[in-house]
PDB file of N, CA and C in Angstrom:
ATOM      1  N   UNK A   1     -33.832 -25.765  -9.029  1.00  0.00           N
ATOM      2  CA  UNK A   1     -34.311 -25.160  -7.795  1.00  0.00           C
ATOM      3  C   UNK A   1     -33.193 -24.385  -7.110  1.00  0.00           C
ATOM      4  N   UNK A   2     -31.641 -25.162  -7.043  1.00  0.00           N
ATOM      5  CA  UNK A   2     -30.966 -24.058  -6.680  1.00  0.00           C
ATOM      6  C   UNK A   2     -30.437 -23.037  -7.496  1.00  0.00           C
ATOM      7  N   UNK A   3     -30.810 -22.973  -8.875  1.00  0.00           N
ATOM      8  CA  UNK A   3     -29.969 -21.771  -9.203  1.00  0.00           C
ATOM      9  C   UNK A   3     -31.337 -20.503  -8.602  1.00  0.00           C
ATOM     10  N   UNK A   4     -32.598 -21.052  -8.852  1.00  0.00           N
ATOM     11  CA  UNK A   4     -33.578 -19.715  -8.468  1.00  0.00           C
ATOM     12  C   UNK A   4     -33.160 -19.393  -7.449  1.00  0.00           C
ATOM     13  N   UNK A   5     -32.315 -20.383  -6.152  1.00  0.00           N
ATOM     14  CA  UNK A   5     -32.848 -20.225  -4.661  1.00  0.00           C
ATOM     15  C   UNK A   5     -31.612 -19.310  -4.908  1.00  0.00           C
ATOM     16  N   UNK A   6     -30.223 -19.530  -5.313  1.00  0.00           N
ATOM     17  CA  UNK A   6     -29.233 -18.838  -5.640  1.00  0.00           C
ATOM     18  C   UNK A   6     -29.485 -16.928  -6.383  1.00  0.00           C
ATOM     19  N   UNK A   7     -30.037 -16.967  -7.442  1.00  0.00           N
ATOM     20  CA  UNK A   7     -30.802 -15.557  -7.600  1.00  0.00           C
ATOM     21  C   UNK A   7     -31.356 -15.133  -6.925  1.00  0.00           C
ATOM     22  N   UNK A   8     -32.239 -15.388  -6.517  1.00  0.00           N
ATOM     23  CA  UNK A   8     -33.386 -14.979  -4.861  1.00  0.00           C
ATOM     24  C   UNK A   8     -32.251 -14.326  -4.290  1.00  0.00           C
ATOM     25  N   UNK A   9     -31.499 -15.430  -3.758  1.00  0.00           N
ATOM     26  CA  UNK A   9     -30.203 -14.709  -2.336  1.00  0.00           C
ATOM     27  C   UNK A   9     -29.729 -13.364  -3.088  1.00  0.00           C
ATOM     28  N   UNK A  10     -29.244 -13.387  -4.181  1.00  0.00           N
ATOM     29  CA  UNK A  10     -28.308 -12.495  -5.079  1.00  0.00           C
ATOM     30  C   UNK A  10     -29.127 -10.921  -5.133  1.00  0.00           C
ATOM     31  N   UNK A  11     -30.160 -11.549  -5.314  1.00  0.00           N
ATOM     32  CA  UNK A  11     -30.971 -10.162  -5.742  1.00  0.00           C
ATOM     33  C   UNK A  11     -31.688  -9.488  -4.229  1.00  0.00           C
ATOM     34  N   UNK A  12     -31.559  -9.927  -3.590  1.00  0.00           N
ATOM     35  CA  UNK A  12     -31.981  -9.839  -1.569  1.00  0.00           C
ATOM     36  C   UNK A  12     -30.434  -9.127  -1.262  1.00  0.00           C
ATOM     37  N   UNK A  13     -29.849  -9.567  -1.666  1.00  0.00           N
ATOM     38  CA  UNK A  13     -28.301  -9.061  -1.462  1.00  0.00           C
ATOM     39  C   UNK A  13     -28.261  -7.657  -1.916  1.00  0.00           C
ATOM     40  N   UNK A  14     -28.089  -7.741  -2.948  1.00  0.00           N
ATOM     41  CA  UNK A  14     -28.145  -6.262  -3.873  1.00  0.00           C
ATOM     42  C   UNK A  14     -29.229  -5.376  -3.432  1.00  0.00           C
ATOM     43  N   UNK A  15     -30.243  -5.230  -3.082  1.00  0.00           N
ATOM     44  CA  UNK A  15     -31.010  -4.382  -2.678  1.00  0.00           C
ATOM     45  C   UNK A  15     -31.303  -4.368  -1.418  1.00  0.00           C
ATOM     46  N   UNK A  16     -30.711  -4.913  -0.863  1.00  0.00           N
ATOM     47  CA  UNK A  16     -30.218  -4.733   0.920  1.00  0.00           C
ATOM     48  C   UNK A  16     -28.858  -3.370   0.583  1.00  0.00           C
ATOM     49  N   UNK A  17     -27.797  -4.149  -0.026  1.00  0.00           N
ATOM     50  CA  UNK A  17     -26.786  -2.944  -0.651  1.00  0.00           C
ATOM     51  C   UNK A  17     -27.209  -1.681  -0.797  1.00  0.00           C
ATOM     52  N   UNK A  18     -28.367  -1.475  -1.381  1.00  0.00           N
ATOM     53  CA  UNK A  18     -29.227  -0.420  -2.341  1.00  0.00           C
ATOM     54  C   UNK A  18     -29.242   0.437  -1.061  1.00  0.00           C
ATOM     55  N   UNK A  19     -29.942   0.047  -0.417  1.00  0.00           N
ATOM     56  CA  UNK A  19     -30.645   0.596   0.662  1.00  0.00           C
ATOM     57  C   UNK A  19     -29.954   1.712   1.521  1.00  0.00           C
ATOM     58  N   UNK A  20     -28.596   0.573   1.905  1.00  0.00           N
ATOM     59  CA  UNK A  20     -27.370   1.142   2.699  1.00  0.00           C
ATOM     60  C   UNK A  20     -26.926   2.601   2.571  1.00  0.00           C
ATOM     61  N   UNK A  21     -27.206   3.980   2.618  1.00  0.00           N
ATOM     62  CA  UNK A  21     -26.751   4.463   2.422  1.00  0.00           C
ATOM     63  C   UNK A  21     -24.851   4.358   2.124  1.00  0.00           C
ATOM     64  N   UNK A  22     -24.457   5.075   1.234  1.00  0.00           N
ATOM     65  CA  UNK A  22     -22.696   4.811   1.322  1.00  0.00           C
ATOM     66  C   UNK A  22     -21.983   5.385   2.582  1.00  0.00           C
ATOM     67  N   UNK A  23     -21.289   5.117   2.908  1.00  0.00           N
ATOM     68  CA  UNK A  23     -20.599   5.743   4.340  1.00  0.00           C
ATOM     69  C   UNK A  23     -19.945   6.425   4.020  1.00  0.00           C
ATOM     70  N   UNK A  24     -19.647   7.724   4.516  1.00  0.00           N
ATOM     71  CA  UNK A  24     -18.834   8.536   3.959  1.00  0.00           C
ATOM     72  C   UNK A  24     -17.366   8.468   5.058  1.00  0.00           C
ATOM     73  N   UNK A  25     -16.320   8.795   4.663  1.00  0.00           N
ATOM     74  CA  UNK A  25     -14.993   8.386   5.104  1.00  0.00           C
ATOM     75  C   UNK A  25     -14.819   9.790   6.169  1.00  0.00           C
ATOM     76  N   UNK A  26     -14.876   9.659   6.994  1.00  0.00           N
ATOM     77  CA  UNK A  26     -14.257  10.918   7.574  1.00  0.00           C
ATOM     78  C   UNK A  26     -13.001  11.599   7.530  1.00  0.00           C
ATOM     79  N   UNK A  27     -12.870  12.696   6.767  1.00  0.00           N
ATOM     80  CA  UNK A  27     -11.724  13.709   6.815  1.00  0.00           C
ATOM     81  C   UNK A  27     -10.576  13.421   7.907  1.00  0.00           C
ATOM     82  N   UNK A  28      -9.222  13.598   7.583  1.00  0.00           N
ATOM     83  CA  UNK A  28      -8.376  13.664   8.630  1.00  0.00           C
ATOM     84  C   UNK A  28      -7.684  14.822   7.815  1.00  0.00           C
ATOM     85  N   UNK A  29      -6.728  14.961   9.326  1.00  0.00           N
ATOM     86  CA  UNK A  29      -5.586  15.924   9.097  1.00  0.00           C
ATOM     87  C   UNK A  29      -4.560  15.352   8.687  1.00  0.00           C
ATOM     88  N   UNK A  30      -3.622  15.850   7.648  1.00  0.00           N
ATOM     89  CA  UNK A  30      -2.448  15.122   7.503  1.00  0.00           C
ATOM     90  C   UNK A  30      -1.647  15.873   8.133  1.00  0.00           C
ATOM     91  N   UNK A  31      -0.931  15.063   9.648  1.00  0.00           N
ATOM     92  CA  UNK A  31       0.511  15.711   9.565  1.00  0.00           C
ATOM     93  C   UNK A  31       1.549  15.700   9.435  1.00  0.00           C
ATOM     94  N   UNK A  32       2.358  16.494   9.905  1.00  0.00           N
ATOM     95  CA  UNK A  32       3.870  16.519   9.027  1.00  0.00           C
ATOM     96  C   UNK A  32       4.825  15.867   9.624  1.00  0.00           C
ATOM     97  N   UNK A  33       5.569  15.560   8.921  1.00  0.00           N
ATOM     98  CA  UNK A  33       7.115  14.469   9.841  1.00  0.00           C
ATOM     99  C   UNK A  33       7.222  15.227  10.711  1.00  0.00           C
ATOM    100  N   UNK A  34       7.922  14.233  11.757  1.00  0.00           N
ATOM    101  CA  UNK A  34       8.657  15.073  12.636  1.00  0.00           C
ATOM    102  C   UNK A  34      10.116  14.839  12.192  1.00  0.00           C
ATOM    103  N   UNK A  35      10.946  15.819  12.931  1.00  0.00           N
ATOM    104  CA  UNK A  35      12.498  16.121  12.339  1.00  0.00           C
ATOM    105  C   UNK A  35      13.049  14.286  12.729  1.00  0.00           C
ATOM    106  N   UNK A  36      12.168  13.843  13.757  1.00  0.00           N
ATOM    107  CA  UNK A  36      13.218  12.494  13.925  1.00  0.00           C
ATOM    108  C   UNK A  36      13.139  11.526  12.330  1.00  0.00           C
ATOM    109  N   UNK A  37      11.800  11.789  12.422  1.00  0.00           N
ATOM    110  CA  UNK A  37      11.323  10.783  11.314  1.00  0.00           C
ATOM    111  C   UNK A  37      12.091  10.929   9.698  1.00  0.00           C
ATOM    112  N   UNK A  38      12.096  12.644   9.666  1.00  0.00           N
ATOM    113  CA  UNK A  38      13.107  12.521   8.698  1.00  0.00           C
ATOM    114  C   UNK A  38      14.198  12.435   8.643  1.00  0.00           C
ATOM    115  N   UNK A  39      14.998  12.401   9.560  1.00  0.00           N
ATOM    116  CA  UNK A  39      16.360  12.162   9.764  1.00  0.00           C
ATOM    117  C   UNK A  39      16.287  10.298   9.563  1.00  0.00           C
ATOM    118  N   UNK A  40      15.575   9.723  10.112  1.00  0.00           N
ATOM    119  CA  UNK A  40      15.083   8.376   9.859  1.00  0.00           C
ATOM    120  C   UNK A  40      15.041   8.004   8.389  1.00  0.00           C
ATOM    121  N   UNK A  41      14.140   8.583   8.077  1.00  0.00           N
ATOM    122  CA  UNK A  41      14.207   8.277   6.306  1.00  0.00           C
ATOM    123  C   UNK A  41      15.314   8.704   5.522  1.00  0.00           C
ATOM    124  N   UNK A  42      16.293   9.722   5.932  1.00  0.00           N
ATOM    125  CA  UNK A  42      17.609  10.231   5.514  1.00  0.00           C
ATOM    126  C   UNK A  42      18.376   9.052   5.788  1.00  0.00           C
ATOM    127  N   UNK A  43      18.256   8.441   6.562  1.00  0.00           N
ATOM    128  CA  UNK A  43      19.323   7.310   7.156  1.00  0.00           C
ATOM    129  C   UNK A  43      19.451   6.375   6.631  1.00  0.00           C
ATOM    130  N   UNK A  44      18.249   6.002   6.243  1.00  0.00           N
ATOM    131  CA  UNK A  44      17.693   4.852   5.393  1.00  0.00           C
ATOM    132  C   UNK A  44      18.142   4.953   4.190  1.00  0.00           C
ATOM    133  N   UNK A  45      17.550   5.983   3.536  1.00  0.00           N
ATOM    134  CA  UNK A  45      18.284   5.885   2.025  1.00  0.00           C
ATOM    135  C   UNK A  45      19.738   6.113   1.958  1.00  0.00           C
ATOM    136  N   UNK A  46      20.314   6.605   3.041  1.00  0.00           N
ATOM    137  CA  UNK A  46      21.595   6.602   2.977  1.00  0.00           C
ATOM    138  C   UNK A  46      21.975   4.909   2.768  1.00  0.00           C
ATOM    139  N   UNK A  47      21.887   4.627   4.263  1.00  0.00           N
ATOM    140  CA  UNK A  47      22.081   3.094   4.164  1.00  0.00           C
ATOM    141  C   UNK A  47      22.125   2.055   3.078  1.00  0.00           C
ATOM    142  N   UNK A  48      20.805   2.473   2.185  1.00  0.00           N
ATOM    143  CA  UNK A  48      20.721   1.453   0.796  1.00  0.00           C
ATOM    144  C   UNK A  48      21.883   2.065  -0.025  1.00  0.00           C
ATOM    145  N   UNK A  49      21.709   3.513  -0.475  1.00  0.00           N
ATOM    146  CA  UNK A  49      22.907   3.704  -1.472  1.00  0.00           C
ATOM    147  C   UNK A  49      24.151   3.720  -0.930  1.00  0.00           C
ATOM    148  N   UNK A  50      24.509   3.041   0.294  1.00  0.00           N
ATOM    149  CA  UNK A  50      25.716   2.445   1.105  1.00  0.00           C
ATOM    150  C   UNK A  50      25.643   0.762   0.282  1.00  0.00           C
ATOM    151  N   UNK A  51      25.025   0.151   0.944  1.00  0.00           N
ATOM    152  CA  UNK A  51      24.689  -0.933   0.349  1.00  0.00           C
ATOM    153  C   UNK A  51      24.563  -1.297  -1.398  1.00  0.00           C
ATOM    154  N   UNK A  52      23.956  -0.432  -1.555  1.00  0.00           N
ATOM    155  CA  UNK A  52      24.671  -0.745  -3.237  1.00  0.00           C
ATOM    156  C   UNK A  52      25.964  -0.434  -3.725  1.00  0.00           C
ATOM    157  N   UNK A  53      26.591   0.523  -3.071  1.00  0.00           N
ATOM    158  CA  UNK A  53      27.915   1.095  -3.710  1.00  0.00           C
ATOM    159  C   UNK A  53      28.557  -0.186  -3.320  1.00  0.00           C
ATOM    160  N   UNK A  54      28.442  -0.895  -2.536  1.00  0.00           N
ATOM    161  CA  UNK A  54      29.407  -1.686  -1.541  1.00  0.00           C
ATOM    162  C   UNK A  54      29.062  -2.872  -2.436  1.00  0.00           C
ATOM    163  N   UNK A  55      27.870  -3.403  -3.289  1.00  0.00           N
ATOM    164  CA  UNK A  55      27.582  -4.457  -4.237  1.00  0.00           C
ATOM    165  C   UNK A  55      28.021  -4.176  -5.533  1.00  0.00           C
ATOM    166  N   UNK A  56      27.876  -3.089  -5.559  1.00  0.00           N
ATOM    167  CA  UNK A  56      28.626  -2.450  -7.125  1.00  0.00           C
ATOM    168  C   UNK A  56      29.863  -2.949  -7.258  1.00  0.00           C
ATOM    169  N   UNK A  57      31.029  -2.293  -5.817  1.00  0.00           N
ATOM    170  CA  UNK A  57      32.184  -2.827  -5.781  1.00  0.00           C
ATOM    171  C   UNK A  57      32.695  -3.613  -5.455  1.00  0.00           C
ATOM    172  N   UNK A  58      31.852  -4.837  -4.636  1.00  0.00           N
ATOM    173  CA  UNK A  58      32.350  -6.113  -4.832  1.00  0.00           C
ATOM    174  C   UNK A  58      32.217  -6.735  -6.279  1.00  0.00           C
ATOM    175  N   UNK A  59      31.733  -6.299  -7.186  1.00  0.00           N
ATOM    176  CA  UNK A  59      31.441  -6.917  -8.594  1.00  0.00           C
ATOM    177  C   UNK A  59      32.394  -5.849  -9.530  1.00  0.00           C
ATOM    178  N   UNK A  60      33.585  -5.963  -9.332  1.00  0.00           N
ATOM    179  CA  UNK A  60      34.124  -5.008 -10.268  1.00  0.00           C
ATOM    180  C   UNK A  60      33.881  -5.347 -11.556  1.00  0.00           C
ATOM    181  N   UNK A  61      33.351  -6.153 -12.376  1.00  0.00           N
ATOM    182  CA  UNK A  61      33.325  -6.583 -14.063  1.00  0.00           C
ATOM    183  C   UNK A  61      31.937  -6.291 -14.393  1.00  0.00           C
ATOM    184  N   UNK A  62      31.210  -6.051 -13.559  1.00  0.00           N
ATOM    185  CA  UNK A  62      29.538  -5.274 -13.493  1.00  0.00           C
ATOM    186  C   UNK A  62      29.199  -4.095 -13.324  1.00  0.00           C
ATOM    187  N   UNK A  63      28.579  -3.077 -14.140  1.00  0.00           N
ATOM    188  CA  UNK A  63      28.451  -1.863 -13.540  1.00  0.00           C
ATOM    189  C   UNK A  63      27.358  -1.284 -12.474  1.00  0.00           C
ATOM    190  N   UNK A  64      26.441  -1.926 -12.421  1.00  0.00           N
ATOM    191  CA  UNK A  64      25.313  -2.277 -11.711  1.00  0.00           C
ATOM    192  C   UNK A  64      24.559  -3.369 -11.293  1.00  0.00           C
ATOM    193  N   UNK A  65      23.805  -3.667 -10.209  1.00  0.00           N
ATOM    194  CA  UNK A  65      23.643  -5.056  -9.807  1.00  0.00           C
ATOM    195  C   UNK A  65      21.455  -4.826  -9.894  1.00  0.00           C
ATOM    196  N   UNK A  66      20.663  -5.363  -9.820  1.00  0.00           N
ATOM    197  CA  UNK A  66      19.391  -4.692  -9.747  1.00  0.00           C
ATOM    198  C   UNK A  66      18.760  -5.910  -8.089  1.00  0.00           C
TER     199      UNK A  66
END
């Protein structure tokens, strides 16, 4: 009895779904960095390949650390 009552639900489910039209996503604009933001992300990757050079050379017998 519960697996029918279980299909029943399943198949009430799915064609409730059916029904739903799909929603469509509304369009945006993408915009562009601003100069802070990339100076931000410049900083950043600076910072890490600071940070690795500085792990590299505390490990002088290693050539790279991951």
């Amino acid at each position: 009895m519960a697996y029918q009552l279980e299909n029943l639900v399943e198949s009430i489910k799915s064609k409730v779904r059916a029904l739903n039209p799909k929603k469509k996503k509304k369009p945006y604009i993408k915009m562009d960095k601003s100069s802070s933001v990339k100076v931000e992300i410049r900083s950043r990757k600076a910072r890490m390949l600071i940070d690795k050079t500085l792990k590299v050379a505390d490990h002088p017998g290693k050539r790279s650390i991951s």
